[in-house]
C-alpha atoms as a PDB file:
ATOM      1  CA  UNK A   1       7.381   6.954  -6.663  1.00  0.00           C
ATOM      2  CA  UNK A   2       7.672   5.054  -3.289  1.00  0.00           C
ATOM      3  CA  UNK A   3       9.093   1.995  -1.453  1.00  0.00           C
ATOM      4  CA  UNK A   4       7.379  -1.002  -0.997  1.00  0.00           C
ATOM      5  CA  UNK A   5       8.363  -3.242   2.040  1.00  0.00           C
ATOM      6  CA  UNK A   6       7.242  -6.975   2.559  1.00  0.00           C
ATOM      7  CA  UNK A   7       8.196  -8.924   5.309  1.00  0.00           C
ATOM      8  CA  UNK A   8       8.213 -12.458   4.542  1.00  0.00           C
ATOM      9  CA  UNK A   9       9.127 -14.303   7.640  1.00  0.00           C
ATOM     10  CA  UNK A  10      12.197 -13.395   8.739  1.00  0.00           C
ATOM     11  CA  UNK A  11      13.245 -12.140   5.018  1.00  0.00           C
ATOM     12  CA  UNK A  12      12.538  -8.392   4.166  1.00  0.00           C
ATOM     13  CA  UNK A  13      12.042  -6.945   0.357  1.00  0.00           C
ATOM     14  CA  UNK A  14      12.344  -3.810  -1.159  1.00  0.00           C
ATOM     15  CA  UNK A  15      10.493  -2.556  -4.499  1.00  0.00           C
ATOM     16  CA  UNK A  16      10.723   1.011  -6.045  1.00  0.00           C
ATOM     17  CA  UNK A  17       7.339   2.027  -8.463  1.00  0.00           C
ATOM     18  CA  UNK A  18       4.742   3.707  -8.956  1.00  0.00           C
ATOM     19  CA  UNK A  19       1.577   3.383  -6.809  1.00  0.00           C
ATOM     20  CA  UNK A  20      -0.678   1.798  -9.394  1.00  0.00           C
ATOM     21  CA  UNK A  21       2.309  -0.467  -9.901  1.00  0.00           C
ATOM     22  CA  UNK A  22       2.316  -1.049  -6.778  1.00  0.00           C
ATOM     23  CA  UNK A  23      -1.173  -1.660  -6.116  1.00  0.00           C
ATOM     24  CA  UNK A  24      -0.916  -4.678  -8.507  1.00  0.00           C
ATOM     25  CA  UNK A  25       1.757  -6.167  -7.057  1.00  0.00           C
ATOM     26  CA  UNK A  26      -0.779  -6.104  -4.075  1.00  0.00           C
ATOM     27  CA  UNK A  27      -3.531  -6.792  -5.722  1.00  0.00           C
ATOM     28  CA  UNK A  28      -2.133 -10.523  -7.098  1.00  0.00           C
ATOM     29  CA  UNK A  29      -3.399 -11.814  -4.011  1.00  0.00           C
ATOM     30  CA  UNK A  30      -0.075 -13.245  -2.888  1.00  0.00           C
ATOM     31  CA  UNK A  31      -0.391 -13.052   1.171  1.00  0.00           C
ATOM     32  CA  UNK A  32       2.390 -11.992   3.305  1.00  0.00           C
ATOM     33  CA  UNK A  33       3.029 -11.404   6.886  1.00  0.00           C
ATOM     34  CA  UNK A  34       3.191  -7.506   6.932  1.00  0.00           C
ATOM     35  CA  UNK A  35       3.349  -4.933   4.352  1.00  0.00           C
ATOM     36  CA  UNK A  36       4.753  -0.873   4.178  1.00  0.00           C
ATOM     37  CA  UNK A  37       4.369   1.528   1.253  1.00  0.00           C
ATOM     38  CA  UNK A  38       6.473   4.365   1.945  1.00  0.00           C
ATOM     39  CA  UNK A  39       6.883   7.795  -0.080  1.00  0.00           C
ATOM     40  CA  UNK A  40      10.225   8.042  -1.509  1.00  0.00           C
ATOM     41  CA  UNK A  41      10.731  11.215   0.381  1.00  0.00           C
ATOM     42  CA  UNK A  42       9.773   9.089   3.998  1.00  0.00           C
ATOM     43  CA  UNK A  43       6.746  11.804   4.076  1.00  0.00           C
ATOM     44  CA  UNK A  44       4.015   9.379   4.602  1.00  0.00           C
ATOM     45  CA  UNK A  45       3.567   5.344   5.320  1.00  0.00           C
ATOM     46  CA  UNK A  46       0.713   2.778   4.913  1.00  0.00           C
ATOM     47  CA  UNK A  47       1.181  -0.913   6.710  1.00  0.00           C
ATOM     48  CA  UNK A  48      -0.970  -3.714   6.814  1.00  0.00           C
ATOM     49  CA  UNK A  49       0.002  -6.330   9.253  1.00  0.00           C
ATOM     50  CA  UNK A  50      -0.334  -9.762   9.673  1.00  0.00           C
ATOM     51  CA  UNK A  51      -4.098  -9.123  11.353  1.00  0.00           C
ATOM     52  CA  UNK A  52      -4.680  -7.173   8.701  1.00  0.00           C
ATOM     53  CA  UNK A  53      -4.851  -3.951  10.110  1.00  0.00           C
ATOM     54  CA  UNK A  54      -3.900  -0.759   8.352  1.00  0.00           C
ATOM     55  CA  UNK A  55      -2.024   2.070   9.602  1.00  0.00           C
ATOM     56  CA  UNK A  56      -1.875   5.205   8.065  1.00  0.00           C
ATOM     57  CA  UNK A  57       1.430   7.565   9.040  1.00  0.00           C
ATOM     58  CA  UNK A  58       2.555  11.032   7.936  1.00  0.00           C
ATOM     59  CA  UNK A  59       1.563  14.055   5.725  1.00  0.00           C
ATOM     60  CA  UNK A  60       0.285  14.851   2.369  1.00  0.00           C
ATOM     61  CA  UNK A  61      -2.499  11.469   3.032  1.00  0.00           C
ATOM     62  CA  UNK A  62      -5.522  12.579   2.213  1.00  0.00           C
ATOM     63  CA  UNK A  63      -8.046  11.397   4.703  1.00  0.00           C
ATOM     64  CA  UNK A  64     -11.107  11.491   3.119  1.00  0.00           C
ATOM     65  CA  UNK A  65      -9.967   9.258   0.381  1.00  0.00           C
ATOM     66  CA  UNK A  66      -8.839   6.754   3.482  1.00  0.00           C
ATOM     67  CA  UNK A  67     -11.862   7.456   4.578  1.00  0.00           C
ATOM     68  CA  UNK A  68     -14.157   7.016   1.388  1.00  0.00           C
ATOM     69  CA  UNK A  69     -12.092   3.670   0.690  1.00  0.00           C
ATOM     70  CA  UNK A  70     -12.620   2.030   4.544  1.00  0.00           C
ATOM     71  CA  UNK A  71     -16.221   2.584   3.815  1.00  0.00           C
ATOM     72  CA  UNK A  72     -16.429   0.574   0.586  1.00  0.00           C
ATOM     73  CA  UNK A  73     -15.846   3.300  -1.885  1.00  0.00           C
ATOM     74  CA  UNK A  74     -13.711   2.688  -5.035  1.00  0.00           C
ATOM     75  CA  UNK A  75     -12.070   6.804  -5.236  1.00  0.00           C
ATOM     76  CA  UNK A  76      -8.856   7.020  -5.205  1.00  0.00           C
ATOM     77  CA  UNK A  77      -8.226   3.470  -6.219  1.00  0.00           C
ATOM     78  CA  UNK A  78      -7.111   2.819  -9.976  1.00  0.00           C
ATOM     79  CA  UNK A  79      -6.986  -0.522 -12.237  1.00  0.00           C
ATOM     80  CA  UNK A  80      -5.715  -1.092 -14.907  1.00  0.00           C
ATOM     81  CA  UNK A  81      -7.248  -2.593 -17.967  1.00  0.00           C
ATOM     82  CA  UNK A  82      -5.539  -5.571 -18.141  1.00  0.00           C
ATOM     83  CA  UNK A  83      -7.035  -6.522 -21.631  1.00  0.00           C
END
């Protein structure tokens, strides 16, 4: 499970899910100013501001998926089959 923040002007909201739950929520396209998914335990955190720059923060990340993913790679990233 973890937290997701968005920040949409000067309102803030919270979501609780799973990370491929998660990622869909993202993935609908919807832009807003700044972003945080945070572990439930506060272990780890991933932003994305407004320029669209990603921060990664914490343990138990693993960086070669980061890594594999900023390159263009599709590991570590799940979708669903929406049909």
């Amino acid at each position: 499970m973890a937290y997701l923040f968005i920040e949409e002007g000067s309102k803030f909201w919270i979501f609780e899910g799973l990370p491929d739950v998660i990622a869909e929520i993202l993935e609908e396209g919807l832009y807003w100013d700044d972003y945080y998914i945070i572990s439930r335990k506060y272990q780890w955190m991933i932003s994305m501001n407004h320029e669209e720059i990603v921060l990664f923060a914490g343990t138990g990340l693993d960086r070669e998926v980061i890594m594999e993913i900023k390159d263009g790679g599709e590991r570590g990233v799940q979708k669903r089959d929406k049909g």
